[in-house]
PDB file of N, CA and C in Angstrom:
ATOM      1  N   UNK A   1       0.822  -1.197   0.000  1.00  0.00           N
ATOM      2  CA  UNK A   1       0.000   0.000   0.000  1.00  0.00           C
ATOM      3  C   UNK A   1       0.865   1.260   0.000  1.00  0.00           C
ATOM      4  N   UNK A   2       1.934   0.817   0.961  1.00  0.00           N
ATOM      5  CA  UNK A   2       2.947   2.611   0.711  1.00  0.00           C
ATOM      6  C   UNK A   2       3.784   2.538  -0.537  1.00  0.00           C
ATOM      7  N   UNK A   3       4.120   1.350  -0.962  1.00  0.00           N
ATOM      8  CA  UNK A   3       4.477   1.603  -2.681  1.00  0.00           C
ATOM      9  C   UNK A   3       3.307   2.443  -4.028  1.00  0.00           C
ATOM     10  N   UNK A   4       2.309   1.420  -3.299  1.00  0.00           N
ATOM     11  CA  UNK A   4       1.415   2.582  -4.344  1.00  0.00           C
ATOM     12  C   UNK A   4       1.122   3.841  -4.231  1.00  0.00           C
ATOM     13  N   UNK A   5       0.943   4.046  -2.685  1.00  0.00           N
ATOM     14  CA  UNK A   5       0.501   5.560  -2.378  1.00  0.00           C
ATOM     15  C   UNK A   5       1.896   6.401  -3.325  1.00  0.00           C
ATOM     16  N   UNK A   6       2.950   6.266  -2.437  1.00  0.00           N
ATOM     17  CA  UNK A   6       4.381   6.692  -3.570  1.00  0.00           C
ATOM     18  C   UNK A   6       4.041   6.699  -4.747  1.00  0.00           C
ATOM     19  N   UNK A   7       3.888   5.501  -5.598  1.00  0.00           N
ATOM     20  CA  UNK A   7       3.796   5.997  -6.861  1.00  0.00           C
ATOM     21  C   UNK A   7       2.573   7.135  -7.588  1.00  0.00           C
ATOM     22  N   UNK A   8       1.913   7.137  -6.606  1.00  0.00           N
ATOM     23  CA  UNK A   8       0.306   8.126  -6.937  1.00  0.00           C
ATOM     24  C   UNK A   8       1.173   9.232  -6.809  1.00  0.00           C
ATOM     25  N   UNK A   9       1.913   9.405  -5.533  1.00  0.00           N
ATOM     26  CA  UNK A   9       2.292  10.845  -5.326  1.00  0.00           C
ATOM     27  C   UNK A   9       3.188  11.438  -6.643  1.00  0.00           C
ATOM     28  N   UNK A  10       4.388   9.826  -6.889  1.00  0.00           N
ATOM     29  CA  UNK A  10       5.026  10.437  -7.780  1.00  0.00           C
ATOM     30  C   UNK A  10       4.474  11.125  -9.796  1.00  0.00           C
ATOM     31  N   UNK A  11       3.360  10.543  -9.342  1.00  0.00           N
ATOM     32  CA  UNK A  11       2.589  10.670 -10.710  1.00  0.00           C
ATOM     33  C   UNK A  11       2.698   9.221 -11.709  1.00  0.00           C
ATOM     34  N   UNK A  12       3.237   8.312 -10.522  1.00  0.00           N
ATOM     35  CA  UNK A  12       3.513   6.893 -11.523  1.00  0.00           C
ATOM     36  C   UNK A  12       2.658   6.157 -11.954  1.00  0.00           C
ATOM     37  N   UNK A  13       1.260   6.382 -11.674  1.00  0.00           N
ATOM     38  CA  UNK A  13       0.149   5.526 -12.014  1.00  0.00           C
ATOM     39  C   UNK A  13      -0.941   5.881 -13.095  1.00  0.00           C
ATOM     40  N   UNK A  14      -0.801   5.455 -14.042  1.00  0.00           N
ATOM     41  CA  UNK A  14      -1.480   6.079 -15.284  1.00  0.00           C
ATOM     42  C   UNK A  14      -2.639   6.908 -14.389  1.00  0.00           C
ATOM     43  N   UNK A  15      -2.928   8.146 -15.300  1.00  0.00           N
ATOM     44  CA  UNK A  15      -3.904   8.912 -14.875  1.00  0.00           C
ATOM     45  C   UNK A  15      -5.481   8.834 -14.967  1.00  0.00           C
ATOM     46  N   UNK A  16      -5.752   7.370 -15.348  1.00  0.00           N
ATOM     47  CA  UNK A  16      -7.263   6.828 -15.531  1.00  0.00           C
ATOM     48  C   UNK A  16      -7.337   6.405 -14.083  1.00  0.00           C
ATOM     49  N   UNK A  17      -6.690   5.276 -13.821  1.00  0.00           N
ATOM     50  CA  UNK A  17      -6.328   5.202 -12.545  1.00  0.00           C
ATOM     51  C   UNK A  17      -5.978   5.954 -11.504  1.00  0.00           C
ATOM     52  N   UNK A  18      -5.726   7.155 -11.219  1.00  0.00           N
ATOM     53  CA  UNK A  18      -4.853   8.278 -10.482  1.00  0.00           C
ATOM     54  C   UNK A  18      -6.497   8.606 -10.038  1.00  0.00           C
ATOM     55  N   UNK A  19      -7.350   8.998 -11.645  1.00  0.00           N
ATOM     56  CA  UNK A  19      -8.438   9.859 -11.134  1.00  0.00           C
ATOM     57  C   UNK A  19      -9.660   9.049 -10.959  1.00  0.00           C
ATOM     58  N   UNK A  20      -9.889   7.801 -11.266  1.00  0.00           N
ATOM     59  CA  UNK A  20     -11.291   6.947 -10.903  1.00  0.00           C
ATOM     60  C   UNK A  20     -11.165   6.441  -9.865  1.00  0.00           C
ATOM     61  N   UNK A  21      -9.668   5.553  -9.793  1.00  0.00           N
ATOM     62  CA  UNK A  21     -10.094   4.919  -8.210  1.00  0.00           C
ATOM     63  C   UNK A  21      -9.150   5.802  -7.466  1.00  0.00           C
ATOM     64  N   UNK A  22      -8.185   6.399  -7.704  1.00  0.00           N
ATOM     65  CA  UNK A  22      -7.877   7.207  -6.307  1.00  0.00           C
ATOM     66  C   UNK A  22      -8.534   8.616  -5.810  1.00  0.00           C
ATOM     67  N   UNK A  23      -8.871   9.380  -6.991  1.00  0.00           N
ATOM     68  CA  UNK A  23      -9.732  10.755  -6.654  1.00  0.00           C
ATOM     69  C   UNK A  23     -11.166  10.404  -6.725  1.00  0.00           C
ATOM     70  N   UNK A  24     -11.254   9.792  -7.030  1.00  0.00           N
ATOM     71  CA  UNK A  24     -13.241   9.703  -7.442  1.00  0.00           C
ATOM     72  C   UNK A  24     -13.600   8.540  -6.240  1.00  0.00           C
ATOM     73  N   UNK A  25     -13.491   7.712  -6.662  1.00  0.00           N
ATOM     74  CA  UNK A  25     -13.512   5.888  -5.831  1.00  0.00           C
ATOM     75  C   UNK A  25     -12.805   6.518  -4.591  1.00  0.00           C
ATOM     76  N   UNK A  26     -11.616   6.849  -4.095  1.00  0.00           N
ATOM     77  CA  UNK A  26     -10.909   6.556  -2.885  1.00  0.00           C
ATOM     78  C   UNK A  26     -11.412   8.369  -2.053  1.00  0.00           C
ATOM     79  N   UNK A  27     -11.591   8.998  -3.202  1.00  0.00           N
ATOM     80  CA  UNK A  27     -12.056  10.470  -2.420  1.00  0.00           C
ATOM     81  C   UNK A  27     -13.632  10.254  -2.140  1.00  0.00           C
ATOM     82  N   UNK A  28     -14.307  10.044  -2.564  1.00  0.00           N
ATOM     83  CA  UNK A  28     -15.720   9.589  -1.952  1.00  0.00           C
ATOM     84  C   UNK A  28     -15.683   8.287  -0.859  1.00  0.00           C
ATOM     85  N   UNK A  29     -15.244   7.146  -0.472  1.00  0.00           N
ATOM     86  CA  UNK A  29     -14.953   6.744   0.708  1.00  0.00           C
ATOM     87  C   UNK A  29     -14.042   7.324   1.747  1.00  0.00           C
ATOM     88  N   UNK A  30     -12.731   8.157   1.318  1.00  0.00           N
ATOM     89  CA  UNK A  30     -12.288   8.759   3.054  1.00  0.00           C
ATOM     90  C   UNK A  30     -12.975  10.128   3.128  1.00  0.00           C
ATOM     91  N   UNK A  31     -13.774  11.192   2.204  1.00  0.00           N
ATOM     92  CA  UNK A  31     -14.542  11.823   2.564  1.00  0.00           C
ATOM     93  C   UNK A  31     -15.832  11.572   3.064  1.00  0.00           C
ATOM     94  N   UNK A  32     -16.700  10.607   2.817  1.00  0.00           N
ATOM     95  CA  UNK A  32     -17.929  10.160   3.070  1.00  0.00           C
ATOM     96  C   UNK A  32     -17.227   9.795   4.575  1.00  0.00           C
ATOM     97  N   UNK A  33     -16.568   9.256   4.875  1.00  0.00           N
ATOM     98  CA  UNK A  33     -16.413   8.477   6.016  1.00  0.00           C
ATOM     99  C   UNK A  33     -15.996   9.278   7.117  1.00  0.00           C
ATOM    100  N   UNK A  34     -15.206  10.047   6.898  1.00  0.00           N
ATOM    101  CA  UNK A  34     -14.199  11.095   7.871  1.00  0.00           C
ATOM    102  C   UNK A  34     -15.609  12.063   8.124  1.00  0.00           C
ATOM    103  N   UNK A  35     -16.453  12.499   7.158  1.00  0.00           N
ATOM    104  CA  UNK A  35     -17.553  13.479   7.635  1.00  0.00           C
ATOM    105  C   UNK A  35     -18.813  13.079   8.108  1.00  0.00           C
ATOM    106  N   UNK A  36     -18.682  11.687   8.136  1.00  0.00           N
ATOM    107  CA  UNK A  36     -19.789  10.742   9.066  1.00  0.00           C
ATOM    108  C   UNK A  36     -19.376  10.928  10.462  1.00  0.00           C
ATOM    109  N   UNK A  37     -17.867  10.939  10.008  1.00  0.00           N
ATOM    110  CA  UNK A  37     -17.400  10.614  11.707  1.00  0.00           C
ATOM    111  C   UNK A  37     -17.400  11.702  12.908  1.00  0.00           C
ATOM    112  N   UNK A  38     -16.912  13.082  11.697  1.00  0.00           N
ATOM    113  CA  UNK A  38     -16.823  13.768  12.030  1.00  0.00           C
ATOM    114  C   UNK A  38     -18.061  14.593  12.760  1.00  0.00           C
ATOM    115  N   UNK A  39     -19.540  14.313  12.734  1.00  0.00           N
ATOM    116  CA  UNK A  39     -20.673  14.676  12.572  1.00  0.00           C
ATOM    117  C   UNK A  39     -20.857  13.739  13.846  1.00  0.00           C
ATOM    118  N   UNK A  40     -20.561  12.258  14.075  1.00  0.00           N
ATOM    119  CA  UNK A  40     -20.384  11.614  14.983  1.00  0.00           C
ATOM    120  C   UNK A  40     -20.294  12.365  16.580  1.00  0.00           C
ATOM    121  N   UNK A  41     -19.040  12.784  15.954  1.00  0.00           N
ATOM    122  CA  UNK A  41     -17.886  13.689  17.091  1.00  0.00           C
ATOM    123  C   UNK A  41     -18.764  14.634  17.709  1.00  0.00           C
ATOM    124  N   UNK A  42     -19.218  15.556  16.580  1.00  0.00           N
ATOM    125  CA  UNK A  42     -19.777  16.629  16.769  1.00  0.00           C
ATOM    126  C   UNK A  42     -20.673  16.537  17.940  1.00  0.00           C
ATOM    127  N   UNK A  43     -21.842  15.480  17.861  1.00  0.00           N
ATOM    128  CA  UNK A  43     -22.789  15.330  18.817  1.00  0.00           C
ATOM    129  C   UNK A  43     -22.504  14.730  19.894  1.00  0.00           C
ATOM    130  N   UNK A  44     -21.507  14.429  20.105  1.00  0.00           N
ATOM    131  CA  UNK A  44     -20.964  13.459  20.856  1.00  0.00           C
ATOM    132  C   UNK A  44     -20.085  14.871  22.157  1.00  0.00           C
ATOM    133  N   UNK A  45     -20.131  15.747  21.200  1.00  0.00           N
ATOM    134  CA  UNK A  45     -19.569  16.894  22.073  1.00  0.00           C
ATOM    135  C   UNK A  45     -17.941  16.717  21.968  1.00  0.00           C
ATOM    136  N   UNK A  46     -17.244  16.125  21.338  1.00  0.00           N
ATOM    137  CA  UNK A  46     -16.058  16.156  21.042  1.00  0.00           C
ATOM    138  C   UNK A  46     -15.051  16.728  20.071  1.00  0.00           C
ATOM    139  N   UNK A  47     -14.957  17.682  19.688  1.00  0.00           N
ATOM    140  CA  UNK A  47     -14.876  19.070  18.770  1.00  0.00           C
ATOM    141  C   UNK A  47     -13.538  18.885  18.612  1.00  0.00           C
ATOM    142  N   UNK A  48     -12.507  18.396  19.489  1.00  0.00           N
ATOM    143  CA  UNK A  48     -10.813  18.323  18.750  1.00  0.00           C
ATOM    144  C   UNK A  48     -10.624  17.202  18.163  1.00  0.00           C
ATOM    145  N   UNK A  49     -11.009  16.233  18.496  1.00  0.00           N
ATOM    146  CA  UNK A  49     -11.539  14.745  17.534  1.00  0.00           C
ATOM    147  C   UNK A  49     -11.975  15.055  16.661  1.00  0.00           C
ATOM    148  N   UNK A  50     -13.096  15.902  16.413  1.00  0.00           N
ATOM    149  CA  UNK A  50     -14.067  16.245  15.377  1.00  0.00           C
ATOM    150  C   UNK A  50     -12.976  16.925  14.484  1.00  0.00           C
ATOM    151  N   UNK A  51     -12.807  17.828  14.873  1.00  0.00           N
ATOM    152  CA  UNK A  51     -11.588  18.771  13.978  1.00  0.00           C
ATOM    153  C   UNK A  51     -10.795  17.859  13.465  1.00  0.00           C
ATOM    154  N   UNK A  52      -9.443  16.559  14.163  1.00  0.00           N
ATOM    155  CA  UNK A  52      -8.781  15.939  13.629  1.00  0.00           C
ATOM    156  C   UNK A  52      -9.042  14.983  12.354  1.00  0.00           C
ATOM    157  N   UNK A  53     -10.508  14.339  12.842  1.00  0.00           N
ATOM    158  CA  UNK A  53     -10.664  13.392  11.779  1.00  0.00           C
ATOM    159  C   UNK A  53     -11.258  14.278  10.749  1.00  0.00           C
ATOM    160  N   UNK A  54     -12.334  15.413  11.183  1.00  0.00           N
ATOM    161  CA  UNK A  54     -13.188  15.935   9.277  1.00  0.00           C
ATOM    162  C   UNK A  54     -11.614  16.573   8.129  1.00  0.00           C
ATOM    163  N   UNK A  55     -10.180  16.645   9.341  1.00  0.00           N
ATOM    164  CA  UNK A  55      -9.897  17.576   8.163  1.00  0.00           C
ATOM    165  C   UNK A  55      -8.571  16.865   8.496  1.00  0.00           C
ATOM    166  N   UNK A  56      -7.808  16.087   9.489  1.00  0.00           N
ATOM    167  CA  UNK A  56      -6.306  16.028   9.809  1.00  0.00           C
ATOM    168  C   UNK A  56      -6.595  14.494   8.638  1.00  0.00           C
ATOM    169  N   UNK A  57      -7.415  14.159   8.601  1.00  0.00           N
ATOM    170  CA  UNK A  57      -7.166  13.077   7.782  1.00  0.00           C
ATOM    171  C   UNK A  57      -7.533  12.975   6.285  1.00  0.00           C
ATOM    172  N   UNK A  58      -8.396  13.798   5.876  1.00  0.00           N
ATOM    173  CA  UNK A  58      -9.246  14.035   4.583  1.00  0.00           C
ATOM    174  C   UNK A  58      -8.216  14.925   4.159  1.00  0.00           C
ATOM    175  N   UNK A  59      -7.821  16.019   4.499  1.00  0.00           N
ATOM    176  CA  UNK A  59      -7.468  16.844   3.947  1.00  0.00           C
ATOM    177  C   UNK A  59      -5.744  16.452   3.275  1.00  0.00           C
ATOM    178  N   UNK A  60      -4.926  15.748   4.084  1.00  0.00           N
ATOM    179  CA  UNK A  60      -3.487  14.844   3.741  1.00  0.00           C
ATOM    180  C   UNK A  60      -3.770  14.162   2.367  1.00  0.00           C
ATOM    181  N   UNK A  61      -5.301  13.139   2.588  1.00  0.00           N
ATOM    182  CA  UNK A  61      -5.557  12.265   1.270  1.00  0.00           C
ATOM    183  C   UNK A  61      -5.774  13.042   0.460  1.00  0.00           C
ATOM    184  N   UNK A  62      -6.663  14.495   0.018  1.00  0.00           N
ATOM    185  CA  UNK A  62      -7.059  15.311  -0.963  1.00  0.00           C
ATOM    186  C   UNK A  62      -6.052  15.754  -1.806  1.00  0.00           C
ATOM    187  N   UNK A  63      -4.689  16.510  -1.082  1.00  0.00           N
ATOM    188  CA  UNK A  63      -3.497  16.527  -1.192  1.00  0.00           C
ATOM    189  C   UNK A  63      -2.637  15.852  -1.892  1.00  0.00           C
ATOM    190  N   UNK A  64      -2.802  14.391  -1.783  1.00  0.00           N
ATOM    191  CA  UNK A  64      -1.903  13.274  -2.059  1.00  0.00           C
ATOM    192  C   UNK A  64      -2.640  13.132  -3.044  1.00  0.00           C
ATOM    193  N   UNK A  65      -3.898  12.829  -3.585  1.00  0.00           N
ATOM    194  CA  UNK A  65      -4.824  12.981  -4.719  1.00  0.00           C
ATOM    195  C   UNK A  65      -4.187  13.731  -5.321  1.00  0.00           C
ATOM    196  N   UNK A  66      -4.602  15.047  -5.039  1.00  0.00           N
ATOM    197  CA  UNK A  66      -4.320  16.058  -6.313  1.00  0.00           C
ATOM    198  C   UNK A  66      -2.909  15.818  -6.979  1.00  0.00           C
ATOM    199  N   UNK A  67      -2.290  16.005  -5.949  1.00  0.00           N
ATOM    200  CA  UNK A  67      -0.870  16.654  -6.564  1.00  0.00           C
ATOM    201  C   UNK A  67      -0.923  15.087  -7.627  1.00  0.00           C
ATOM    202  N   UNK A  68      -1.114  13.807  -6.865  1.00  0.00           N
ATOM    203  CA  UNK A  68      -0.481  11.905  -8.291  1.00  0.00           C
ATOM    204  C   UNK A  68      -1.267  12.606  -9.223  1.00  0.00           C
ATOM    205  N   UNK A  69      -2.685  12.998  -9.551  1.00  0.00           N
ATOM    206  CA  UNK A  69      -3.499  12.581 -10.340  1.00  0.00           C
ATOM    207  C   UNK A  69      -2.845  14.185 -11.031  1.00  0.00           C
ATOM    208  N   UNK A  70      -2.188  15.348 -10.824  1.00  0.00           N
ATOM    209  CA  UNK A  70      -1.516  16.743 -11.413  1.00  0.00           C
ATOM    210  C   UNK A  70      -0.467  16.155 -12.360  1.00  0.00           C
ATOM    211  N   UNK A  71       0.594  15.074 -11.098  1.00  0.00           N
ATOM    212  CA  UNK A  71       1.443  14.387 -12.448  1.00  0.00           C
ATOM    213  C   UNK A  71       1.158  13.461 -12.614  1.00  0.00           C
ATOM    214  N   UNK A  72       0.521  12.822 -12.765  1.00  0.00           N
ATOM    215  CA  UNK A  72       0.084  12.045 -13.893  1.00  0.00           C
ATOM    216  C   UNK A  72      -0.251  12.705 -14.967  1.00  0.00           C
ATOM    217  N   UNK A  73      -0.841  13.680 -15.267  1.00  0.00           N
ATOM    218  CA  UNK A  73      -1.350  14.389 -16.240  1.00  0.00           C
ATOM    219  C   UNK A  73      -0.471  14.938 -16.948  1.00  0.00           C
ATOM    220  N   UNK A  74       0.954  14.951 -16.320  1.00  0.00           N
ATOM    221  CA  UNK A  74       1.735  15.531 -16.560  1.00  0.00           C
ATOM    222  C   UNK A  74       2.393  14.225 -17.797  1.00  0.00           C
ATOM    223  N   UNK A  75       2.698  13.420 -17.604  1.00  0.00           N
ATOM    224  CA  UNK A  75       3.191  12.326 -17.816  1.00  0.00           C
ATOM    225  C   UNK A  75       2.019  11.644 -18.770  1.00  0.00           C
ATOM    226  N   UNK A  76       1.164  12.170 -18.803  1.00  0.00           N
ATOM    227  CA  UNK A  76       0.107  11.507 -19.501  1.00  0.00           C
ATOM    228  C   UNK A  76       0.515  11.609 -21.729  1.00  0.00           C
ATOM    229  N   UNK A  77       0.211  10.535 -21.694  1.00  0.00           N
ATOM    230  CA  UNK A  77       1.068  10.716 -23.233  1.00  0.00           C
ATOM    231  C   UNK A  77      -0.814  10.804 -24.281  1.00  0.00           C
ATOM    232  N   UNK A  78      -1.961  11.031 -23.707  1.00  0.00           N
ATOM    233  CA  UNK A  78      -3.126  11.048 -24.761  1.00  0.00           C
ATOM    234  C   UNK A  78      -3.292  12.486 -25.025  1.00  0.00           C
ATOM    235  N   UNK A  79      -4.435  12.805 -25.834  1.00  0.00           N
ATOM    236  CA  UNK A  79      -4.621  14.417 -25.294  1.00  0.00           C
ATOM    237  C   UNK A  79      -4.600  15.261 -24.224  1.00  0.00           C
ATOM    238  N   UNK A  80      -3.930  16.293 -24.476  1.00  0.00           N
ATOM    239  CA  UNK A  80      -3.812  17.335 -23.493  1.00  0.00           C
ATOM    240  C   UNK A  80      -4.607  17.989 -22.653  1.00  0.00           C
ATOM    241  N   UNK A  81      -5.591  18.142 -23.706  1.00  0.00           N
ATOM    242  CA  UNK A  81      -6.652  18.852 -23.132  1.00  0.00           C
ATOM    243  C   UNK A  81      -7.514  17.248 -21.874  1.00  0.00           C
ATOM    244  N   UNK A  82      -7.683  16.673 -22.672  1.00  0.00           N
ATOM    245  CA  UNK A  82      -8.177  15.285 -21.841  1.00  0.00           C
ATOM    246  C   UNK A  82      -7.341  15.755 -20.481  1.00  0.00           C
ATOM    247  N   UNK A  83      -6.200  15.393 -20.300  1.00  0.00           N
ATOM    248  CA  UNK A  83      -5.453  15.351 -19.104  1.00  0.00           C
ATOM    249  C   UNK A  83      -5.484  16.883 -18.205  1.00  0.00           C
ATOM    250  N   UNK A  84      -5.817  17.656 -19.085  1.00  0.00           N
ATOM    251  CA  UNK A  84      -6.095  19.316 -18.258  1.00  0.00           C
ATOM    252  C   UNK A  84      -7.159  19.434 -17.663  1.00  0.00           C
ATOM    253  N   UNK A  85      -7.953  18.749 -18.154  1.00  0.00           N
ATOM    254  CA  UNK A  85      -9.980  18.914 -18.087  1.00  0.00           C
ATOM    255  C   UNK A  85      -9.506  17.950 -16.612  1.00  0.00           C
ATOM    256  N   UNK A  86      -9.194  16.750 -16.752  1.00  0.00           N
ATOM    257  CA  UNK A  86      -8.922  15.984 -14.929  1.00  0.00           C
ATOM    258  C   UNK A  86      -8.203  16.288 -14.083  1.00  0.00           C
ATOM    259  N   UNK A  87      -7.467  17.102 -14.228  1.00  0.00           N
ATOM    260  CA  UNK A  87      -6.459  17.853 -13.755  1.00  0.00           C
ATOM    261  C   UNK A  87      -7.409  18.801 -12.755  1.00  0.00           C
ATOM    262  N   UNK A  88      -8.141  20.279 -13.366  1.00  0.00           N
ATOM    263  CA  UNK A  88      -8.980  21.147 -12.797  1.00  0.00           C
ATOM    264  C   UNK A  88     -10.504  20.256 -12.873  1.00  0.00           C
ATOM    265  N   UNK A  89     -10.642  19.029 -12.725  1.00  0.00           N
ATOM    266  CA  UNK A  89     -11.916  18.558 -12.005  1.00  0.00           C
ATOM    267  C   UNK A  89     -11.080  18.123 -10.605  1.00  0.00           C
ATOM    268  N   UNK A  90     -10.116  17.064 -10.490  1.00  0.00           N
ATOM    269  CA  UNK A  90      -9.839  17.057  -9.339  1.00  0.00           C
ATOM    270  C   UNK A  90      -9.110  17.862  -8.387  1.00  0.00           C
ATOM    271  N   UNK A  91      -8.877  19.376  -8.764  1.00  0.00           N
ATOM    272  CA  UNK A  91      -8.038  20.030  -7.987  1.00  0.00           C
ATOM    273  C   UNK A  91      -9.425  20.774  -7.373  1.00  0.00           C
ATOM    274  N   UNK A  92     -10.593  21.529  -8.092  1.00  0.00           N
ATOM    275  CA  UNK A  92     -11.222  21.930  -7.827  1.00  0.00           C
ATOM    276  C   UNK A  92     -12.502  20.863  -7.095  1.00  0.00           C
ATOM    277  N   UNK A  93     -12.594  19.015  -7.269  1.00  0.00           N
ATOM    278  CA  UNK A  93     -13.034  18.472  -6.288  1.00  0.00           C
ATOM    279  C   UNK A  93     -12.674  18.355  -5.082  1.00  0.00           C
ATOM    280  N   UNK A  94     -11.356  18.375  -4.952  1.00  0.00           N
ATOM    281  CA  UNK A  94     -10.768  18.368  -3.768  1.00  0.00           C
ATOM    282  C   UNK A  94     -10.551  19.450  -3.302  1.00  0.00           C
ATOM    283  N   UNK A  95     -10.551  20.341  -3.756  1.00  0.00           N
ATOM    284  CA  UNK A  95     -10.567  21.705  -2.370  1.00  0.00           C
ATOM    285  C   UNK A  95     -11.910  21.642  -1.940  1.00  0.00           C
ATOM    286  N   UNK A  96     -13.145  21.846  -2.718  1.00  0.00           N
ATOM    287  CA  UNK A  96     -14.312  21.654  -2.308  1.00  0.00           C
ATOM    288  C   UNK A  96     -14.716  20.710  -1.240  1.00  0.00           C
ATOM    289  N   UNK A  97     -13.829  19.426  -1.489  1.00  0.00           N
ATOM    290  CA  UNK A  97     -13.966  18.542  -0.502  1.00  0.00           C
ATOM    291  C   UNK A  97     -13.303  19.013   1.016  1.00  0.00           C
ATOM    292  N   UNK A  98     -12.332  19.295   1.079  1.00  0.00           N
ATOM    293  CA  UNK A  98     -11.219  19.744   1.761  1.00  0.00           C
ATOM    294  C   UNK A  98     -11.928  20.963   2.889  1.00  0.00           C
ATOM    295  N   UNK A  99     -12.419  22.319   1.972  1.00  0.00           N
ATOM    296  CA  UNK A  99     -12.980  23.274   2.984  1.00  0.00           C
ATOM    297  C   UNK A  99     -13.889  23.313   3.207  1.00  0.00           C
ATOM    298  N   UNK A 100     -14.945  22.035   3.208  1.00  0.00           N
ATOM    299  CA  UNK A 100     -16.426  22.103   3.455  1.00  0.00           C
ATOM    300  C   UNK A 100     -16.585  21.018   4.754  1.00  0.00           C
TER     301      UNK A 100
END
């Protein structure tokens, strides 16, 4: 698992892959999950928990998303524009994800 995460970061994983199952597939399970939990917390009256998990953990993965699935795009040998258009869907999914 930390070989692959590495290679996401480094942009080593073709960018179909980079953006279905790691930004789309893997960003809708640790966001869905971290803001369940986090909502958890909330009522639970636990607000620095709450804080750690909605954002100390979502926000690292969003990060690690963007930047594999940025180079990948970079590295991406199809159209350009193809690889630009996923590029500003997942930079602009993931901040959205990130400050909400």
């Amino acid at each position: 698992m930390i070989t692959t995460l590495r290679r996401l970061w480094a942009g080593e994983v073709p960018l179909d892959e980079a953006f279905w199952t790691w930004a789309v597939g893997g960003g809708l399970l640790v966001n869905l999950t971290t803001s369940f939990l986090f909502l958890a917390l909330i009522v639970a009256d636990q607000t620095l928990a709450a804080a750690f998990v909605g954002y100390g953990l979502s926000v690292p993965y969003n990060v690690l998303v963007t930047v594999g699935v940025w180079r990948a795009g970079a590295r991406y040998e199809g159209s350009r524009m193809r690889a630009d258009v996923i590029r500003m869907v997942t930079l602009i999914g993931m901040a959205i994800l990130s400050l909400t």
